[in-house]
C-alpha atoms as a PDB file:
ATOM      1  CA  UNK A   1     -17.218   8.781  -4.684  1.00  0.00           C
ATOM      2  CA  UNK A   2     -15.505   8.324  -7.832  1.00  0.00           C
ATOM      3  CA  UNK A   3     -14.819   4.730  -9.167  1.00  0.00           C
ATOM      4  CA  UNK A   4     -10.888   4.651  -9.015  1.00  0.00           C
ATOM      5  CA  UNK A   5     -11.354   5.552  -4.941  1.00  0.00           C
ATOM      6  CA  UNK A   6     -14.139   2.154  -3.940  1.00  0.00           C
ATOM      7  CA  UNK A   7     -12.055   0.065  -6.613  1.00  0.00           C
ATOM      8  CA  UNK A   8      -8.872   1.326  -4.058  1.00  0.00           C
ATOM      9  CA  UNK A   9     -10.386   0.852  -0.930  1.00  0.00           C
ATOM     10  CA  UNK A  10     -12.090  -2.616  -1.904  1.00  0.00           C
ATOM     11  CA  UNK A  11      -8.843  -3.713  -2.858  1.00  0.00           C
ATOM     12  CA  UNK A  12      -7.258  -2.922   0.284  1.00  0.00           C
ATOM     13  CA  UNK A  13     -10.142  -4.491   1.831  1.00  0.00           C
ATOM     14  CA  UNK A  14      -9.745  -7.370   0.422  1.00  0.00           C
ATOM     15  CA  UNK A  15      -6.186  -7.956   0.990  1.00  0.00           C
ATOM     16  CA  UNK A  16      -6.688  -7.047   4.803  1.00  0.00           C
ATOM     17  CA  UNK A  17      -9.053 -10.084   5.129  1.00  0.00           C
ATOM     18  CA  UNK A  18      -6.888 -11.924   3.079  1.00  0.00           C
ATOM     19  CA  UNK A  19      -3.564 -11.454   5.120  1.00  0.00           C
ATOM     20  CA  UNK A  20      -5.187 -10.696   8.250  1.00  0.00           C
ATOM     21  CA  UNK A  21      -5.394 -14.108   9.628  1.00  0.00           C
ATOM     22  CA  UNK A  22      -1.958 -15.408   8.788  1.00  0.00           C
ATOM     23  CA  UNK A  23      -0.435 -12.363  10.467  1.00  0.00           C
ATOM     24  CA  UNK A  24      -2.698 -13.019  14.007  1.00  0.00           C
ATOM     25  CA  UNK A  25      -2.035 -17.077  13.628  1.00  0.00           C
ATOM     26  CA  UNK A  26       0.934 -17.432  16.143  1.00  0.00           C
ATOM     27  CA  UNK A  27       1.674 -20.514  15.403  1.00  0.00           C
ATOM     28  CA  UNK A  28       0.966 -21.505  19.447  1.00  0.00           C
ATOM     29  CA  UNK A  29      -0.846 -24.548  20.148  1.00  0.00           C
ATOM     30  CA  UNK A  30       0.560 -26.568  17.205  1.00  0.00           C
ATOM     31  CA  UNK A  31       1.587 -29.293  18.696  1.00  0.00           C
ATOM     32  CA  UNK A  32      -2.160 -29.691  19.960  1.00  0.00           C
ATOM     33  CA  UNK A  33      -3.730 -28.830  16.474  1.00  0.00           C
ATOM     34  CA  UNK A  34      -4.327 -25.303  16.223  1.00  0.00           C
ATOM     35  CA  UNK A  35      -6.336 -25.645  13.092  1.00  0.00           C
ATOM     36  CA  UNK A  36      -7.940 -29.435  13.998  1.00  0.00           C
ATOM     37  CA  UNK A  37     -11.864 -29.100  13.369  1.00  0.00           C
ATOM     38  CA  UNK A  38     -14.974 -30.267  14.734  1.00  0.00           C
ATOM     39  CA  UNK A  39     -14.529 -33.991  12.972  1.00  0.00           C
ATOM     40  CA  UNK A  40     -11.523 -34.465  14.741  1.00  0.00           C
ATOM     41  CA  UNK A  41     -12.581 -33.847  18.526  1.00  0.00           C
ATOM     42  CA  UNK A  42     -15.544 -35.792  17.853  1.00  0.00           C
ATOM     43  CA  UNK A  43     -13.885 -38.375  16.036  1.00  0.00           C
ATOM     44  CA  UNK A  44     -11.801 -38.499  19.348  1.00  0.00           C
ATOM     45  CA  UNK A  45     -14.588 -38.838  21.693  1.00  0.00           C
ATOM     46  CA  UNK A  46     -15.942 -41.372  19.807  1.00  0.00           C
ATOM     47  CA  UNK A  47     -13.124 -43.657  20.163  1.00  0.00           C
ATOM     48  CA  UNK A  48     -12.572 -43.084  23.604  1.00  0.00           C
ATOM     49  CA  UNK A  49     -16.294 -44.261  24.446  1.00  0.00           C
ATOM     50  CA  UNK A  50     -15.380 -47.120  22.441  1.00  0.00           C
ATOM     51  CA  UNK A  51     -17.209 -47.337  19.131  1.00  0.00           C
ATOM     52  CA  UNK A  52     -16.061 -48.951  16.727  1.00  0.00           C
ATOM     53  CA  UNK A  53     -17.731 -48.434  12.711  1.00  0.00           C
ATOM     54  CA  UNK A  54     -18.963 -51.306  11.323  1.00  0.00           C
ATOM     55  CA  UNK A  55     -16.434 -52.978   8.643  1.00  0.00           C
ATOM     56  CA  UNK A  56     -19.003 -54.417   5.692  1.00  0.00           C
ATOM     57  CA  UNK A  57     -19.096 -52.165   3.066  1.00  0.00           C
ATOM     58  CA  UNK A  58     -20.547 -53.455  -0.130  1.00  0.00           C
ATOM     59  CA  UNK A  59     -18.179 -52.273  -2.352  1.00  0.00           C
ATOM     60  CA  UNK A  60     -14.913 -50.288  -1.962  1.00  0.00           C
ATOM     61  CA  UNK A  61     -12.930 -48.651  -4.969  1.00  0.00           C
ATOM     62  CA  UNK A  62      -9.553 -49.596  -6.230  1.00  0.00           C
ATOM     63  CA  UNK A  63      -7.940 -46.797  -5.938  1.00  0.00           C
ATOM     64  CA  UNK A  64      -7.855 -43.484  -4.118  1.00  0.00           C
ATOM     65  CA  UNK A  65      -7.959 -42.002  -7.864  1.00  0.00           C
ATOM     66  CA  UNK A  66     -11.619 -43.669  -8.405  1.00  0.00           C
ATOM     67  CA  UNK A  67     -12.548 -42.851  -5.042  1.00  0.00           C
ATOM     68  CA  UNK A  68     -11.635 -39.299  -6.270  1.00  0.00           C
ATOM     69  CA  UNK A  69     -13.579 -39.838  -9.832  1.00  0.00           C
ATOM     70  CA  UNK A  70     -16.481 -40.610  -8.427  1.00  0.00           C
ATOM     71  CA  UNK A  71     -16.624 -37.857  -5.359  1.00  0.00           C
ATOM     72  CA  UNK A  72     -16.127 -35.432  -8.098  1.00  0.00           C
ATOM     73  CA  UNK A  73     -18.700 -36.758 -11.034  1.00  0.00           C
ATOM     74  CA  UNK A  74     -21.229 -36.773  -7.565  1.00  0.00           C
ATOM     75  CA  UNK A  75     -20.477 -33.307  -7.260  1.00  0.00           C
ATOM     76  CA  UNK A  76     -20.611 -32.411 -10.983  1.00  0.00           C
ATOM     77  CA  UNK A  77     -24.360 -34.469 -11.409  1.00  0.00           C
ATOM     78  CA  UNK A  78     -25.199 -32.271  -7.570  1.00  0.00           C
ATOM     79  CA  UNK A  79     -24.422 -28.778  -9.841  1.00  0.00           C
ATOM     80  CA  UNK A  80     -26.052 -30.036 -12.853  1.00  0.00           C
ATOM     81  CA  UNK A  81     -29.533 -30.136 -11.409  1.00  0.00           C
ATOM     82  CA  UNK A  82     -28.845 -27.418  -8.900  1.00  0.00           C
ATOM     83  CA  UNK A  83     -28.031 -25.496 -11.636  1.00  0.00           C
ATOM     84  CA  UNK A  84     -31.378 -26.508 -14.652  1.00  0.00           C
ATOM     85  CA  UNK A  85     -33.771 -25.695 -11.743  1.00  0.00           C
ATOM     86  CA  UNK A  86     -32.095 -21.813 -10.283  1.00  0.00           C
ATOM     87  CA  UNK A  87     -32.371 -21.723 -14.131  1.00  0.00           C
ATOM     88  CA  UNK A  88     -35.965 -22.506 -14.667  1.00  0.00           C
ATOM     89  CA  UNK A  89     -36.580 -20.723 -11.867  1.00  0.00           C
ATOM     90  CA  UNK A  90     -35.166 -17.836 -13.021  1.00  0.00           C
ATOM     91  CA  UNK A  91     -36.379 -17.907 -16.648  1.00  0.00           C
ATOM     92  CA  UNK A  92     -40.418 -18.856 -15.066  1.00  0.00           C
ATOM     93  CA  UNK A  93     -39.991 -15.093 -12.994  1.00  0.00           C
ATOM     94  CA  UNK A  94     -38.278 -13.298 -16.105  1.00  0.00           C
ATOM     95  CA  UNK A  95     -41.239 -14.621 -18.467  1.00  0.00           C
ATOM     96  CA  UNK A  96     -43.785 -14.134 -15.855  1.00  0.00           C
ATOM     97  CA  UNK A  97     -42.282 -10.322 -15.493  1.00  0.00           C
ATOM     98  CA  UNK A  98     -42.838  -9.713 -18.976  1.00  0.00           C
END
């Protein structure tokens, strides 16, 4: 199979699973959340059996904009040291290979 023909047909693939699911979404059941998720059914049977979360926090942010910062540089410290040990890993088998 020449090149030109997969890099064809994986486009097409890939805009059939991109559009695909907007063109079958119907838009029925809106007004009872078509797209609500897992957290929000059982956030829902939570509060109907009554729970309520516990208000003490030790410390709450500012802002919605720290709240943000800090979610993100969490995220950004998670990839750092996911990232040094797939490295090390990697580099151990390469040297090891040789």
């Amino acid at each position: 199979m020449n090149s030109t023909y997969r890099d064809i047909i994986l486009l097409v693939l890939v805009v059939v699973i991109a559009v695909a699911p907007m063109v079958m979404y119907s838009g029925l059941g809106d007004e009872e959340g078509y797209f609500t998720g897992t957290d929000d059914v059982a956030s829902e049977i939570v509060e109907d059996a009554g729970y309520e979360p516990n208000p003490i926090t030790l410390w709450e942010p500012p802002s919605g904009e720290i709240e943000s910062l800090l979610f993100a540089v969490q995220a950004a410290i998670g990839g750092i040291v996911l990232g040094y040990f797939i490295g090390k890993w990697q580099g151990e088998a390469k040297r090891d290979e040789d």
